[in-house]
Structure formats: C-alpha cells, structure tokens
Protein backbone atom coordinates (compact mmCIF):
# COMPACT_ATOMS: atom_id res chain seq x y z
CA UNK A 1 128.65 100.17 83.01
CA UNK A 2 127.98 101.55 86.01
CA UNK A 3 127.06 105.59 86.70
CA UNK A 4 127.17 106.28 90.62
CA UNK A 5 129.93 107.46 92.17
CA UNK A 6 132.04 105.27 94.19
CA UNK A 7 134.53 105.62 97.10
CA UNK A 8 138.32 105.11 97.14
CA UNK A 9 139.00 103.97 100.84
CA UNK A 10 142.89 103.84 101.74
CA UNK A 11 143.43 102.34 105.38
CA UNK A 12 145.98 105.02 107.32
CA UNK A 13 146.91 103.55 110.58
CA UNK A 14 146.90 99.60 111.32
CA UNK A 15 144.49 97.26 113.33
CA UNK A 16 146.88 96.66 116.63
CA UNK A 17 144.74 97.30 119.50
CA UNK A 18 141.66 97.79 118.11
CA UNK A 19 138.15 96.08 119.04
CA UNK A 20 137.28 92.83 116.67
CA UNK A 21 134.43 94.37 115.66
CA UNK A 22 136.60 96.83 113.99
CA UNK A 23 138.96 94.34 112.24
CA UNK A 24 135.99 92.63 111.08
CA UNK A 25 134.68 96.13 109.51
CA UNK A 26 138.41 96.47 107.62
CA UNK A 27 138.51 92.87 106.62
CA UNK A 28 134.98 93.29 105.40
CA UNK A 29 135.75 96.47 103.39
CA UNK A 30 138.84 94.54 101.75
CA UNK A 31 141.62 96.59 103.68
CA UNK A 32 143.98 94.37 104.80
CA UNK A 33 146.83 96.87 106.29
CA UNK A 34 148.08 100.78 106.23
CA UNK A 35 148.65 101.73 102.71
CA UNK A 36 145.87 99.25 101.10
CA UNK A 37 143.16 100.78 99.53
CA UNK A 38 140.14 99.62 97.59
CA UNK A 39 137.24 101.11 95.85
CA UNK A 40 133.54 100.59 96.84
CA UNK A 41 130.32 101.42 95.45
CA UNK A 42 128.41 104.28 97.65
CA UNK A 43 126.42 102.92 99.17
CA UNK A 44 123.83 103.19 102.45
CA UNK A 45 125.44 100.20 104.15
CA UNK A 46 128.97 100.39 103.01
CA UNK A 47 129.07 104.52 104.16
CA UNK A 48 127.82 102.86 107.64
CA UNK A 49 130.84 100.54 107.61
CA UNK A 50 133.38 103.53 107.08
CA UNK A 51 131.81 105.43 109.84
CA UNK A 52 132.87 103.10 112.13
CA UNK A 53 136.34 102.98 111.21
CA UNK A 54 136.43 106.60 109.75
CA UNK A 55 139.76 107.02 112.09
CA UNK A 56 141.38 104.07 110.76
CA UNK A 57 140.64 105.49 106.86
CA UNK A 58 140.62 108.17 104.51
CA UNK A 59 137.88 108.35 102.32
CA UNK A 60 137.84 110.47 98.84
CA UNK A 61 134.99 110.35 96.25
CA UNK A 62 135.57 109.23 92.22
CA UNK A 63 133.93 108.91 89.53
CA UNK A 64 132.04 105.52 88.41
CA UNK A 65 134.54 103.08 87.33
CA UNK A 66 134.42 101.83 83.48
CA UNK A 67 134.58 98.01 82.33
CA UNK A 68 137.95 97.03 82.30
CA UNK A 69 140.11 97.92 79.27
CA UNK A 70 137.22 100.10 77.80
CA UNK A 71 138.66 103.42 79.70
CA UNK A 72 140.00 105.76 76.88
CA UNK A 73 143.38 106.15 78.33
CA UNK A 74 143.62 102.19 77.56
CA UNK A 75 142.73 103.16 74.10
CA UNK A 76 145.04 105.21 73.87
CA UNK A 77 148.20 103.68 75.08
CA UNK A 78 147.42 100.66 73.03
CA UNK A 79 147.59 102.77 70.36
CA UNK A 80 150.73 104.90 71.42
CA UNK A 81 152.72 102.02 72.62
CA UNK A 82 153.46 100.39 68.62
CA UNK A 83 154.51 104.24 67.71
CA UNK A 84 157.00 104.18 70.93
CA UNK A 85 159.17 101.37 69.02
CA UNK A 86 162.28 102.67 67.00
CA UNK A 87 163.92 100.15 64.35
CA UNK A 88 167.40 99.46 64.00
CA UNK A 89 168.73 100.77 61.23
C-alpha cells in the first residue's frame, strides 16, 4: 500500500482549439473530456504535465489510495448491507 499523497485531476473545459501538444498532455494524463477525472501519483514529472494544461484542469490533493476493497468503509458496508434486509413475515 502506498503512503504519498496523490492528485485528483478533473478536466474543466474541453480540447477544441487547443495545440496537439496539449491533447497529447490530457490523453497522457487519462482525461479524455470535461467532467473526467482521474487520480495520479505526485509526482516530479506528472506535476510538470499539469502545469501545462493547469487551465484546462483543476487539481485538488488526497490522501494515498488503499488496495482495492481493503478501505474500511468497504468493510463496513459489507457488513451493514446483510443487516439492511427485512424478512417477510
């Protein structure tokens, strides 16, 4: 499991008009229209991405991201979701 931080980056306005290089830096990021959004580790080369399309993106910092399925909120609504049944009486 990983500790560093990562970065949630949500694309905001769309790639019409824009240099190819650009497009290239969105595609490359994993954006792939306004409204996607992807989390990336933080890292030297992937902050100097963002920089170049910081007016295409928002950017907002989170926490490291657990394995999949091994988050306590998982454990918990496996646990709460039998309880959430009612029987027919």
């Amino acid at each position: 499991m990983s500790t560093e931080p990562r970065l949630l980056v949500r694309q905001c306005k769309g790639m019409a008009g824009r240099p190819w290089q650009q497009r290239l830096i969105l595609k490359g990021l994993g954006l792939n229209g306004p409204g996607s959004e992807v989390t990336v580790a933080n890292e030297r080369a992937i902050r100097g991405m963002i920089r170049k399309v910081l007016h295409l993106v928002t950017v907002e910092e989170v926490g490291a991201v657990p394995a999949a399925g091994k988050t306590p909120a998982a454990k918990a609504s496996a646990k709460a979701a039998p309880a959430a049944k009612k029987v027919k009486s």
